[in-house]
C-alpha atoms as a PDB file:
ATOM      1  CA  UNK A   1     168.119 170.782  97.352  1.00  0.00           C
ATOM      2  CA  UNK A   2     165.581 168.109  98.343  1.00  0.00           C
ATOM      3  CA  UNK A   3     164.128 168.101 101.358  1.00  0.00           C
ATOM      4  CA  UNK A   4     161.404 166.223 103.422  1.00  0.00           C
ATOM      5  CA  UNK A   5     160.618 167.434 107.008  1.00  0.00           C
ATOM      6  CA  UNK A   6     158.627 165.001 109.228  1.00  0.00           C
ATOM      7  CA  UNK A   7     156.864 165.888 112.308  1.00  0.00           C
ATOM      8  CA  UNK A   8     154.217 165.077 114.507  1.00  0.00           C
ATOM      9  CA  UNK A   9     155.772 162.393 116.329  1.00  0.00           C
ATOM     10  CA  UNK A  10     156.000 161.555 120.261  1.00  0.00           C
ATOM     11  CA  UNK A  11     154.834 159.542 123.067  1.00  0.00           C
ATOM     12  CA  UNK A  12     150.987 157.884 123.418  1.00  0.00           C
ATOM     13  CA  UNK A  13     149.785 155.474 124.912  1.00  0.00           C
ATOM     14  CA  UNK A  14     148.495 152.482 123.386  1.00  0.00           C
ATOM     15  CA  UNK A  15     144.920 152.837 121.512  1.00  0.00           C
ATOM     16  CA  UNK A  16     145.824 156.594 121.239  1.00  0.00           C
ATOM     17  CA  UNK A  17     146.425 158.407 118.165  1.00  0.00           C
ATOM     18  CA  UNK A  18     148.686 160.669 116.526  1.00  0.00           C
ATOM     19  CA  UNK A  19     149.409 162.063 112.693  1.00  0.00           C
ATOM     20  CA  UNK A  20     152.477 162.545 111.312  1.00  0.00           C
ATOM     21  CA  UNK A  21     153.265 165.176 108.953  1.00  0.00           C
ATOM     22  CA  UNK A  22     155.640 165.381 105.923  1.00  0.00           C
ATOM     23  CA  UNK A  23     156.177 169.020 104.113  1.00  0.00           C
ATOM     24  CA  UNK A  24     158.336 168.362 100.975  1.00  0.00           C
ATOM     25  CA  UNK A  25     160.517 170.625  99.287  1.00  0.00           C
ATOM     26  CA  UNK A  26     162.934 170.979  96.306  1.00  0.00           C
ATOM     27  CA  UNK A  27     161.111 168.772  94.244  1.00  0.00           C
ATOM     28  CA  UNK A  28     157.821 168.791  92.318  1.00  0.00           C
ATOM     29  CA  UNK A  29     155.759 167.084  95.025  1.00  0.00           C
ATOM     30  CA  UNK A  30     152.480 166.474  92.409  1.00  0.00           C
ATOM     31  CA  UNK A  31     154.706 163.565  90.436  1.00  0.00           C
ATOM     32  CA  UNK A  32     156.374 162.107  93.652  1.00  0.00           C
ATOM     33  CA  UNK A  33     155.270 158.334  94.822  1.00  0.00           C
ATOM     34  CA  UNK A  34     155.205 158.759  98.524  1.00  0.00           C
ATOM     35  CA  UNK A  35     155.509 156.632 101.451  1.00  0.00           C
ATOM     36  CA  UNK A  36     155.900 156.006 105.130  1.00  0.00           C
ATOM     37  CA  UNK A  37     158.423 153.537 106.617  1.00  0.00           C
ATOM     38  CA  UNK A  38     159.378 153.138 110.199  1.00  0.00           C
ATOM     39  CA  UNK A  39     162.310 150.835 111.886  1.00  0.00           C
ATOM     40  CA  UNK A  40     161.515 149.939 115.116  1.00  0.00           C
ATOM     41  CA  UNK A  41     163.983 149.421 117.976  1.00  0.00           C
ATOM     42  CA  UNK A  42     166.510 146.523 116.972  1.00  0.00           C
ATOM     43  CA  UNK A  43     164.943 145.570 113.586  1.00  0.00           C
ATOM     44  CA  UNK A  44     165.137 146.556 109.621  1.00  0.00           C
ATOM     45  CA  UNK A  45     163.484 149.658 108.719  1.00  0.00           C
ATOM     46  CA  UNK A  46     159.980 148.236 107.192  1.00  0.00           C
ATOM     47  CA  UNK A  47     157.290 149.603 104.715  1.00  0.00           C
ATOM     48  CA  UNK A  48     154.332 151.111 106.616  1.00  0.00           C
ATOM     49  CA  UNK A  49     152.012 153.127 103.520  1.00  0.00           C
ATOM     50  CA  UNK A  50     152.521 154.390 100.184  1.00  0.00           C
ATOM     51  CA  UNK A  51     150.480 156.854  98.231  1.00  0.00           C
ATOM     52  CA  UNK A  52     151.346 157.622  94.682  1.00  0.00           C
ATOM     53  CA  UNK A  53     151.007 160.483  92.721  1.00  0.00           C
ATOM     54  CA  UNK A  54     147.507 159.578  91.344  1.00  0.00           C
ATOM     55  CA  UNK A  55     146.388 158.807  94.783  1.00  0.00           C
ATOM     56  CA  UNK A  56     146.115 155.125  94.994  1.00  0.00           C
ATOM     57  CA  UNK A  57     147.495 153.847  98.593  1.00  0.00           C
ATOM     58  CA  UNK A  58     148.495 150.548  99.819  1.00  0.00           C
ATOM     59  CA  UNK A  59     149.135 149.215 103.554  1.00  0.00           C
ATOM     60  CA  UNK A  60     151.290 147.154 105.384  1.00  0.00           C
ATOM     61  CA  UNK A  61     148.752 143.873 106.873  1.00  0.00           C
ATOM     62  CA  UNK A  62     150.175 145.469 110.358  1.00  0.00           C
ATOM     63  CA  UNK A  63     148.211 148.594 110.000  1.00  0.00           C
ATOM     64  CA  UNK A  64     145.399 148.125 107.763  1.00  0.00           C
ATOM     65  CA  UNK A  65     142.267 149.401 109.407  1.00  0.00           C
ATOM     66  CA  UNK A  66     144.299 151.989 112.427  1.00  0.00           C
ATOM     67  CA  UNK A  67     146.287 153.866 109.522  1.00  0.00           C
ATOM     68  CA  UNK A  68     145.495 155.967 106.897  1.00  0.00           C
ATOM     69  CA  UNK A  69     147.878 157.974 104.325  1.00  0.00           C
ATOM     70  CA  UNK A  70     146.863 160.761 102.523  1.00  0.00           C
ATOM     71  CA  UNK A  71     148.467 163.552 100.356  1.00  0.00           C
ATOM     72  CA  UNK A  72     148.004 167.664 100.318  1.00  0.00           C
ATOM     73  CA  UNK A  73     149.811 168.700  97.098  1.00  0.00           C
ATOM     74  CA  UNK A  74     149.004 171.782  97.117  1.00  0.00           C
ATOM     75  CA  UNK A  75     150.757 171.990 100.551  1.00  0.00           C
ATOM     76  CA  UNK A  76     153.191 169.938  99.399  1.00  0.00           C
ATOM     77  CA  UNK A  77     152.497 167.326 102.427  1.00  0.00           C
ATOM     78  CA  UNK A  78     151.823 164.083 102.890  1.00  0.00           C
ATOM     79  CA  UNK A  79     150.209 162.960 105.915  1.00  0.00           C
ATOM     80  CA  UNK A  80     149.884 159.371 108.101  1.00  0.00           C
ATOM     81  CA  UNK A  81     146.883 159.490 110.809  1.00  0.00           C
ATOM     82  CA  UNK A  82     147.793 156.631 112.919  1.00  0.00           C
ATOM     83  CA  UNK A  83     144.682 154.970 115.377  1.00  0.00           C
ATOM     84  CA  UNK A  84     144.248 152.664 117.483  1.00  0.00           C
ATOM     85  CA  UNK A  85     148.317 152.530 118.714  1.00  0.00           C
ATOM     86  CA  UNK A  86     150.200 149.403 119.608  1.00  0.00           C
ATOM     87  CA  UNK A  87     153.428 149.334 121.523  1.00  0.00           C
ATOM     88  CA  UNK A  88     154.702 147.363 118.430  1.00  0.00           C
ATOM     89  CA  UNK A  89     154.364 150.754 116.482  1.00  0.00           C
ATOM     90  CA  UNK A  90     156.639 152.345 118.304  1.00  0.00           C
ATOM     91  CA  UNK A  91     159.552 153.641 115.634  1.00  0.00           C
ATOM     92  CA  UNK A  92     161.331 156.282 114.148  1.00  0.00           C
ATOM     93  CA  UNK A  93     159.049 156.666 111.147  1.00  0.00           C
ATOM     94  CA  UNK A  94     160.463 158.055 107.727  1.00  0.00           C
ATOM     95  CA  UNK A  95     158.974 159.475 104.984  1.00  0.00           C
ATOM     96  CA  UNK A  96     160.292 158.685 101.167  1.00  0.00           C
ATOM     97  CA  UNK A  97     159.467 160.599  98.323  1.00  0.00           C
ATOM     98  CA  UNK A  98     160.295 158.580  94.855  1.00  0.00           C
ATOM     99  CA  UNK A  99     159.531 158.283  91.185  1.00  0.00           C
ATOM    100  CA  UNK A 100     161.308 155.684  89.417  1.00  0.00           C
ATOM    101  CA  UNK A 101     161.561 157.183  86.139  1.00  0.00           C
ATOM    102  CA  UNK A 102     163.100 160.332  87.283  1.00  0.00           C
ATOM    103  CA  UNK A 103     165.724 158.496  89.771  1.00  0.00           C
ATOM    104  CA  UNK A 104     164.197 160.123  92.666  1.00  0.00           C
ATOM    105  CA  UNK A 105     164.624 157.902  95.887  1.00  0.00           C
ATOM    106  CA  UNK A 106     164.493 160.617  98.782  1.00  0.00           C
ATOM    107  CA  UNK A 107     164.185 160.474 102.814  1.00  0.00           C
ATOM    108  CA  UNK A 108     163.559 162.349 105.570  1.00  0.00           C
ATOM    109  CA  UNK A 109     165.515 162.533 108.867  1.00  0.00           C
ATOM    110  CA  UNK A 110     162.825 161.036 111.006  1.00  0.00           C
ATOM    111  CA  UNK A 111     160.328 161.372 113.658  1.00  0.00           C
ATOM    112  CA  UNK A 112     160.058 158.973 116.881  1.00  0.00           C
ATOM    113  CA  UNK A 113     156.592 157.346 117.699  1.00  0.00           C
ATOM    114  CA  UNK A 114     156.631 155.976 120.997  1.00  0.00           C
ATOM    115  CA  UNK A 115     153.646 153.880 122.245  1.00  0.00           C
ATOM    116  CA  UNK A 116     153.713 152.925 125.719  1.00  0.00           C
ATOM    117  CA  UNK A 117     151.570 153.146 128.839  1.00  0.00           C
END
């Protein structure tokens, strides 16, 4: 059974920080393509950072510069340290584990960032 297990959300207060953390199981987390989405309050849920499994990352224009993604696999983990917050980041933010070729499209259960003063 696949799992991914976010954490390491909560309330700051804008130009704070905070880093999320994603521990993967039940699959082999070395071959996964992984990412971080968030859906804010009212709106579609929305790309935030991928990483894949060679280590190449790519940003949403929103957060280049204040995020950064980054991968553990020998903890199985990926990560998102998050700078500089905006009250527009506030979300619940998911993490998605994929790989196209083996049909794996997976997601976690969620963690709220709230950024307000």
């Amino acid at each position: 059974q696949v799992q991914l297990v976010e954490s390491g959300g909560g309330l700051v207060q804008p130009g704070g920080s905070l880093r999320l953390s994603c521990v993967a199981s039940g699959i082999v987390f070395s071959l996964a393509d992984m990412g971080w989405y968030r859906q804010p309050p009212g709106k579609e849920r929305e790309l935030v950072a991928t990483i894949t499994s060679g280590g190449s990352t790519n940003y949403a224009d929103s957060v280049k510069g204040r995020f950064t993604i980054s991968r553990d696999n020998a903890k199985k983990t990926v990560y998102l340290q998050m700078n500089s917050l905006k009250p527009e980041d506030t979300a619940v933010y998911y993490c998605n584990a994929q790989r196209v070729d083996y049909r794996w499209d997976y997601w976690g259960q969620g963690t709220q960032v709230t950024v307000s003063s």
